[in-house]
PDB file of N, CA and C in Angstrom:
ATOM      1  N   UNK A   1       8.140 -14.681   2.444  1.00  0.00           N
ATOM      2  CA  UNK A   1       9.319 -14.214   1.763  1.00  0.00           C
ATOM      3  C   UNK A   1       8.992 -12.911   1.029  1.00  0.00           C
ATOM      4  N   UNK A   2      10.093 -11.837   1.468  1.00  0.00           N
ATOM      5  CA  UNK A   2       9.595 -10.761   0.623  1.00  0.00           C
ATOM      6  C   UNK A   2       9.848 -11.077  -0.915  1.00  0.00           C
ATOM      7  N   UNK A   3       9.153 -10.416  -1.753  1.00  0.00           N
ATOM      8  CA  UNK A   3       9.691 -10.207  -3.288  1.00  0.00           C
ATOM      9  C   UNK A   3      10.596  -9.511  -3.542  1.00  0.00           C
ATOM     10  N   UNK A   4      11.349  -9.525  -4.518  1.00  0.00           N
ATOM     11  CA  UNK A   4      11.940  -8.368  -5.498  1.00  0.00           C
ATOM     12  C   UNK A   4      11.132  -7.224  -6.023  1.00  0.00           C
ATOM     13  N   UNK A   5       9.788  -7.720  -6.756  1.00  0.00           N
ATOM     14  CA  UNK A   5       9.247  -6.455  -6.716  1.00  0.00           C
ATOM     15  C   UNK A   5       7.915  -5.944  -6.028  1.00  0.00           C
ATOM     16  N   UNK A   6       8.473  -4.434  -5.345  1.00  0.00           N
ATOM     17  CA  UNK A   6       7.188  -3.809  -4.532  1.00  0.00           C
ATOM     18  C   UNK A   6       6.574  -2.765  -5.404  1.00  0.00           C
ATOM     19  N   UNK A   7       5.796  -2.700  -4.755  1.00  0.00           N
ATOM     20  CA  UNK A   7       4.715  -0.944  -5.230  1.00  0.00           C
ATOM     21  C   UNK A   7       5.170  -0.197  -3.985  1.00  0.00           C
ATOM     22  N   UNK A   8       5.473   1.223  -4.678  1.00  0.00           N
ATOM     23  CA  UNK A   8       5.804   2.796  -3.754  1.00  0.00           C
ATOM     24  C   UNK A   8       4.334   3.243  -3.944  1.00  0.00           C
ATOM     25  N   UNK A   9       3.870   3.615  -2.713  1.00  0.00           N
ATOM     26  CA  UNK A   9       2.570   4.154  -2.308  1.00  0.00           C
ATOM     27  C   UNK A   9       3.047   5.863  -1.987  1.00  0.00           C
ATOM     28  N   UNK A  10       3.762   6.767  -2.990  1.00  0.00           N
ATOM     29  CA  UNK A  10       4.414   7.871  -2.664  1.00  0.00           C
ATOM     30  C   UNK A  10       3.324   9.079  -3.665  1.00  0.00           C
ATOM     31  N   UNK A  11       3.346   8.714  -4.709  1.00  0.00           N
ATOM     32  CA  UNK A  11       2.432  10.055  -5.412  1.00  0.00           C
ATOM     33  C   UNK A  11       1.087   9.696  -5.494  1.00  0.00           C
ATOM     34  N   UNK A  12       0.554  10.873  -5.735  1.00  0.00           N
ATOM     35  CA  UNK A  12      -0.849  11.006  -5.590  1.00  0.00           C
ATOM     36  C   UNK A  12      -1.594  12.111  -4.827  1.00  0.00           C
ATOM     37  N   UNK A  13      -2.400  12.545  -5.280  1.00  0.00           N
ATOM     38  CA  UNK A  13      -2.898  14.048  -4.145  1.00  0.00           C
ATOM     39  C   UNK A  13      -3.470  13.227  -3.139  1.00  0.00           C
ATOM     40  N   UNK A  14      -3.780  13.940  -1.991  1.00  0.00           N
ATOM     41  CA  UNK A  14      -4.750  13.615  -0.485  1.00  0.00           C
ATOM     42  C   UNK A  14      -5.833  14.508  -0.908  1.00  0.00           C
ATOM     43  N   UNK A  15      -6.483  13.156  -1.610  1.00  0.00           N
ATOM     44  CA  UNK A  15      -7.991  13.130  -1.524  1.00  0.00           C
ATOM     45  C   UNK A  15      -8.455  11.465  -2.118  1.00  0.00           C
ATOM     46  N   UNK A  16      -9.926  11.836  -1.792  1.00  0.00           N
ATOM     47  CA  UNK A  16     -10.500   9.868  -1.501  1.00  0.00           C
ATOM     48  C   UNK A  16     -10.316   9.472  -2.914  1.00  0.00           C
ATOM     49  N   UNK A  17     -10.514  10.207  -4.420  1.00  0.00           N
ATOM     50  CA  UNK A  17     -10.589   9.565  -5.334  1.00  0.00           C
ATOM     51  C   UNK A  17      -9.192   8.957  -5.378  1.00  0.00           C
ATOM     52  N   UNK A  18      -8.238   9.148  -5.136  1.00  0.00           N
ATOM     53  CA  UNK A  18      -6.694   8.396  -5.233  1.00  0.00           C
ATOM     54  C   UNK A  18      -6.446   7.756  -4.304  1.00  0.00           C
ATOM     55  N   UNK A  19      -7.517   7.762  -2.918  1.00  0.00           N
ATOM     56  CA  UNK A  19      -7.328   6.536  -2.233  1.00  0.00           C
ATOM     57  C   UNK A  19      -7.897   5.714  -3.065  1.00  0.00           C
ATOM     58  N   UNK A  20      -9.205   5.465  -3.579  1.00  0.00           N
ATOM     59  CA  UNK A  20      -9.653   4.399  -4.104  1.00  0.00           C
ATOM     60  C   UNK A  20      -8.637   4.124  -5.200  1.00  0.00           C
ATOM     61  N   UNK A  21      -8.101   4.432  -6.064  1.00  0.00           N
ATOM     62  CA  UNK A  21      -7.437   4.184  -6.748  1.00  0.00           C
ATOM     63  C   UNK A  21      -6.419   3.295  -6.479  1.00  0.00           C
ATOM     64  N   UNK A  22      -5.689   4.094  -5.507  1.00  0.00           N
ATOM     65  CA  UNK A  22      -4.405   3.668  -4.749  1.00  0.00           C
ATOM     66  C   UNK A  22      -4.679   2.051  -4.314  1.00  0.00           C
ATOM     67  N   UNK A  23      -5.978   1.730  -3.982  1.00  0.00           N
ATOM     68  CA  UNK A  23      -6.769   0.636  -3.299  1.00  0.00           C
ATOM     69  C   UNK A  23      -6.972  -0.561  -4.344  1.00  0.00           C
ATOM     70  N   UNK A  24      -7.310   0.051  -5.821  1.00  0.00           N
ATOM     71  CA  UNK A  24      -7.385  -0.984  -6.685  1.00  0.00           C
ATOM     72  C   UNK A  24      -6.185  -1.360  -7.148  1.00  0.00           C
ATOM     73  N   UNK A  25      -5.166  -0.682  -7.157  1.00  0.00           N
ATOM     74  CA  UNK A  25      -3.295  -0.621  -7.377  1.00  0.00           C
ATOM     75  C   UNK A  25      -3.102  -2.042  -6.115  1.00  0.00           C
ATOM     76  N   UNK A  26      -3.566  -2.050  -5.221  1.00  0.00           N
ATOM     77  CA  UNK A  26      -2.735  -2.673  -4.112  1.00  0.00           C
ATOM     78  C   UNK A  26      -3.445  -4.031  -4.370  1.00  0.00           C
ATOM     79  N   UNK A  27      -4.926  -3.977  -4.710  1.00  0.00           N
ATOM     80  CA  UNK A  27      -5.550  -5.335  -4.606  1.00  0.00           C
ATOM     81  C   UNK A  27      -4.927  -6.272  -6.077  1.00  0.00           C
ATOM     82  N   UNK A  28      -4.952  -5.616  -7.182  1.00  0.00           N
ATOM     83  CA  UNK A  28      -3.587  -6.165  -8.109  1.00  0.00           C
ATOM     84  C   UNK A  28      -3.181  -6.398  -7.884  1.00  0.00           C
ATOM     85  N   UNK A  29      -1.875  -5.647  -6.971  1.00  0.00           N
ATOM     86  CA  UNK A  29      -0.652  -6.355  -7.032  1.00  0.00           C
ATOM     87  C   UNK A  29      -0.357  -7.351  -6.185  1.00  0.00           C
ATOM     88  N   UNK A  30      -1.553  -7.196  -5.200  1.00  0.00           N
ATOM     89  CA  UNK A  30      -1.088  -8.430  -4.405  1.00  0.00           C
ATOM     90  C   UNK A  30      -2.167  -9.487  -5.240  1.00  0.00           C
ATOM     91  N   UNK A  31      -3.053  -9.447  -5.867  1.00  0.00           N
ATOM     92  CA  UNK A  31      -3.938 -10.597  -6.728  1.00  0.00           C
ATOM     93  C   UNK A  31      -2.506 -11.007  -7.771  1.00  0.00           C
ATOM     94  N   UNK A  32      -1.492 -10.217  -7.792  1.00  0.00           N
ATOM     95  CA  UNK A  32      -0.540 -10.785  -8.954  1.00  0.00           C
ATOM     96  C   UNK A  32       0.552 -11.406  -8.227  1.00  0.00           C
ATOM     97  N   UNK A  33       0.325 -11.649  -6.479  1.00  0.00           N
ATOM     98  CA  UNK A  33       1.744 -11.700  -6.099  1.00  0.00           C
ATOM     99  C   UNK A  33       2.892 -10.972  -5.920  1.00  0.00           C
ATOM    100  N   UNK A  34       2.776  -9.530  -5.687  1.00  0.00           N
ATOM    101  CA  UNK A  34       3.119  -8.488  -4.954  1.00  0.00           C
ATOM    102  C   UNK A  34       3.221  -8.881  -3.460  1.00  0.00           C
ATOM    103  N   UNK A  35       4.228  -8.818  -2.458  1.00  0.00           N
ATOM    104  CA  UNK A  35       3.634  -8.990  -1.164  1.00  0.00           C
ATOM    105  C   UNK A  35       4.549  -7.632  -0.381  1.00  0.00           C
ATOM    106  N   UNK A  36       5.115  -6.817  -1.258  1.00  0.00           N
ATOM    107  CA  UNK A  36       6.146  -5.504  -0.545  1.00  0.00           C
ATOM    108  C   UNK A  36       5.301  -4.175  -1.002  1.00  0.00           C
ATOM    109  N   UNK A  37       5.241  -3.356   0.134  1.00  0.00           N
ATOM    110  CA  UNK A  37       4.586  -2.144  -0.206  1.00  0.00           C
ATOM    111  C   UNK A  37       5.722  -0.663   0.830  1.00  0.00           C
ATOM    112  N   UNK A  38       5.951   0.257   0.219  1.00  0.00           N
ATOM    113  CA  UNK A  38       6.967   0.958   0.417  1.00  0.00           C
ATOM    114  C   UNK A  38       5.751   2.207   0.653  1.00  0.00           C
ATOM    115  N   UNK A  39       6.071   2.867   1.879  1.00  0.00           N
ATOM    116  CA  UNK A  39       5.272   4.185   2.357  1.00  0.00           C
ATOM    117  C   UNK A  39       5.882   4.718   3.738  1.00  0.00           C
ATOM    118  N   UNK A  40       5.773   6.109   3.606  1.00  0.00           N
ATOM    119  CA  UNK A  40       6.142   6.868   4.905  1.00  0.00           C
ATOM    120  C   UNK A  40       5.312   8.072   5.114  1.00  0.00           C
ATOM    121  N   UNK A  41       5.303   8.213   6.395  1.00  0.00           N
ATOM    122  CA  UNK A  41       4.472   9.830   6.841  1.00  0.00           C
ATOM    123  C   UNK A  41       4.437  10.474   5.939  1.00  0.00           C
ATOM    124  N   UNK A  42       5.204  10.879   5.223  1.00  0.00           N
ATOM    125  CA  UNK A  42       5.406  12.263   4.359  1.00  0.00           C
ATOM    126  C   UNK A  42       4.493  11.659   2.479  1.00  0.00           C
ATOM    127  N   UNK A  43       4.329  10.599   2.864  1.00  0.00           N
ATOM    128  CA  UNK A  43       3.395  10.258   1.265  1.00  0.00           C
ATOM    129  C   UNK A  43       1.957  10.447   1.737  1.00  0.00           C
ATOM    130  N   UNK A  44       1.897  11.422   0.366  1.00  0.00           N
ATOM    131  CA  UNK A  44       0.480  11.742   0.751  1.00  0.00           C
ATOM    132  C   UNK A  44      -0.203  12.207   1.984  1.00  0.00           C
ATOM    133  N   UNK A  45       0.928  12.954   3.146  1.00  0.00           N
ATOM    134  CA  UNK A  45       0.273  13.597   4.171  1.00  0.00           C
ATOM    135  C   UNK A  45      -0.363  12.529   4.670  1.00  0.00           C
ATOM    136  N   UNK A  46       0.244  11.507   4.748  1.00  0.00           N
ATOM    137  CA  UNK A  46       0.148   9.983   5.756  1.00  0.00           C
ATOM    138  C   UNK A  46      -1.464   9.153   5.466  1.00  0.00           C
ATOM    139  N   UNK A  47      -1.565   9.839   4.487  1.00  0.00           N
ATOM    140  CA  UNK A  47      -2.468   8.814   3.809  1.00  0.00           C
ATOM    141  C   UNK A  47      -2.128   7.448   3.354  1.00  0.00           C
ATOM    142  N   UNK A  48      -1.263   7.284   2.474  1.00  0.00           N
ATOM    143  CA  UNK A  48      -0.486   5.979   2.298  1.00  0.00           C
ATOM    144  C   UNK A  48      -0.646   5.248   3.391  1.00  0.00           C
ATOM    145  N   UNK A  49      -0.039   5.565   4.334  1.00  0.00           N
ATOM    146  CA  UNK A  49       0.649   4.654   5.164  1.00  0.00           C
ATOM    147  C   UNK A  49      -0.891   4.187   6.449  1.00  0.00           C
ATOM    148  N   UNK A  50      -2.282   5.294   6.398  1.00  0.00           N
ATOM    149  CA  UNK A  50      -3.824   4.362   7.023  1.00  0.00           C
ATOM    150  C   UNK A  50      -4.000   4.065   5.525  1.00  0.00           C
ATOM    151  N   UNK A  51      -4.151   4.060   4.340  1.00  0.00           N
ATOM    152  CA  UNK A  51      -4.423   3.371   3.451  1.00  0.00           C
ATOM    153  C   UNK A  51      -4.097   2.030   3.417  1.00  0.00           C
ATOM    154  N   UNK A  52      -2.464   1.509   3.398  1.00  0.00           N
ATOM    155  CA  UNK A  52      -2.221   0.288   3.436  1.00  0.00           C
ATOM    156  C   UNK A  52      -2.314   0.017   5.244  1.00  0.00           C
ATOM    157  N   UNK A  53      -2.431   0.392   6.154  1.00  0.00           N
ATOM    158  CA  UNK A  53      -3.038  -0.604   7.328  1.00  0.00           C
ATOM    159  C   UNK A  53      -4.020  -0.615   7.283  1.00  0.00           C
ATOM    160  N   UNK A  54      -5.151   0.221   6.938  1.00  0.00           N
ATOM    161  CA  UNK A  54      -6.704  -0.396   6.856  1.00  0.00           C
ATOM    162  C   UNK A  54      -6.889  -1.206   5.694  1.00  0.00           C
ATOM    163  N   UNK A  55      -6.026  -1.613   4.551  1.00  0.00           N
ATOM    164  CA  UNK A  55      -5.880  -2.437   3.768  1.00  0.00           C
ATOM    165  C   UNK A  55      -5.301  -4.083   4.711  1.00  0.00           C
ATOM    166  N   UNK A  56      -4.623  -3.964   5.217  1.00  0.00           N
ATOM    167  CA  UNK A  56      -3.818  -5.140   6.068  1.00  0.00           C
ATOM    168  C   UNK A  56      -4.760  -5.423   7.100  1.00  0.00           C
ATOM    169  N   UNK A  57      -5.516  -4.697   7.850  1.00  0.00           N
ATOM    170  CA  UNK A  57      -6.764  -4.725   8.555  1.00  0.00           C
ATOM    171  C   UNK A  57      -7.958  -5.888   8.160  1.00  0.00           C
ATOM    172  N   UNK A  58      -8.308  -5.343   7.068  1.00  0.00           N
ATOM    173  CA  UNK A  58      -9.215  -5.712   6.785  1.00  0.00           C
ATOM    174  C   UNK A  58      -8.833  -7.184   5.746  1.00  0.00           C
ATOM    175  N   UNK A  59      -7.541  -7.184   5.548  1.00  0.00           N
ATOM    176  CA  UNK A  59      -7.418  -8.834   4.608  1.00  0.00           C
ATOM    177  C   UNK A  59      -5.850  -9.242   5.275  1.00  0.00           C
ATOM    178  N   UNK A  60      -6.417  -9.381   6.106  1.00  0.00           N
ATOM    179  CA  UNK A  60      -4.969 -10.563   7.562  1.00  0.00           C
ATOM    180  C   UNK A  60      -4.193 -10.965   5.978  1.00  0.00           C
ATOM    181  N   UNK A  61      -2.650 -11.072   5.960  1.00  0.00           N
ATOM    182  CA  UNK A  61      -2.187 -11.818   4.936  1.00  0.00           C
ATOM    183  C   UNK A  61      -0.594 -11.971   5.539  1.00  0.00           C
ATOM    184  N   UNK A  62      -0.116 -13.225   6.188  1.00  0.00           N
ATOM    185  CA  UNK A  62       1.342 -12.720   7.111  1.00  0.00           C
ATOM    186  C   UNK A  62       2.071 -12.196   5.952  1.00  0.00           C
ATOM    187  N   UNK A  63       1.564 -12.773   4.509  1.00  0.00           N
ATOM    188  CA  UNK A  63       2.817 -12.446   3.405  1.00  0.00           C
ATOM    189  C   UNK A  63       2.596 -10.902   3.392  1.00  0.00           C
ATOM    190  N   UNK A  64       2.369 -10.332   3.565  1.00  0.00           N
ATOM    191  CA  UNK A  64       1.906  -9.298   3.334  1.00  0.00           C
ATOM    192  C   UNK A  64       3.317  -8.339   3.785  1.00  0.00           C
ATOM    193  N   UNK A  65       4.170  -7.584   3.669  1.00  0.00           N
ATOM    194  CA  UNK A  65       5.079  -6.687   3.929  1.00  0.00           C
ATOM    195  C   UNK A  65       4.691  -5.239   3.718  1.00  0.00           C
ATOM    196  N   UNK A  66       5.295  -4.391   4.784  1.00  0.00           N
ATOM    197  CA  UNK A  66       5.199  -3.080   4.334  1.00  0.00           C
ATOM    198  C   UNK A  66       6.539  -2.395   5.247  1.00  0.00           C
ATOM    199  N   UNK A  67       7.437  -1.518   4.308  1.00  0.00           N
ATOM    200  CA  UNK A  67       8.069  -0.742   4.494  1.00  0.00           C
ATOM    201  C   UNK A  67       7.817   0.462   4.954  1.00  0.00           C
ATOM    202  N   UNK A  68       8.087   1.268   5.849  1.00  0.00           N
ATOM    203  CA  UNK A  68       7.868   2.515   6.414  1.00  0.00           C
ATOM    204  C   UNK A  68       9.204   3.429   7.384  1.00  0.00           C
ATOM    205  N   UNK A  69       9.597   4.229   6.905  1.00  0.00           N
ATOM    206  CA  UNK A  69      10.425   5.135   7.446  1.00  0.00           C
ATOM    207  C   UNK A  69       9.830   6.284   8.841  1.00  0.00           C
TER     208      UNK A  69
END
């Protein structure tokens, strides 16, 4: 079931220190029960959007949702 509330994976520069960042943001929110994540090509010069699939990659979760335009 999706949630009501997601995390937008939209600001942030393209570079690795705000991936990692971006990375400890996602493992929160889903450690809090987060399971919606909102990203498209244009965030972060499509960083977002291999950020959260090598995130989904690497921890299988069906709850897991992600939005993408």
């Amino acid at each position: 079931m999706i949630k009501r509330l997601g995390i937008g994976l939209y600001l942030g520069d393209e570079c690795d220190s705000v991936d990692k960042q971006m990375l400890n943001v996602i493992n929160a929110a889903v450690s809090e029960g987060i399971n919606t994540f909102d990203c498209a090509p244009c965030y972060r010069n499509s960083r977002s959007e291999k950020l959260i699939g090598a995130f989904m990659r690497n921890n299988p979760n069906e709850n897991l949702f992600v939005s993408t335009k």
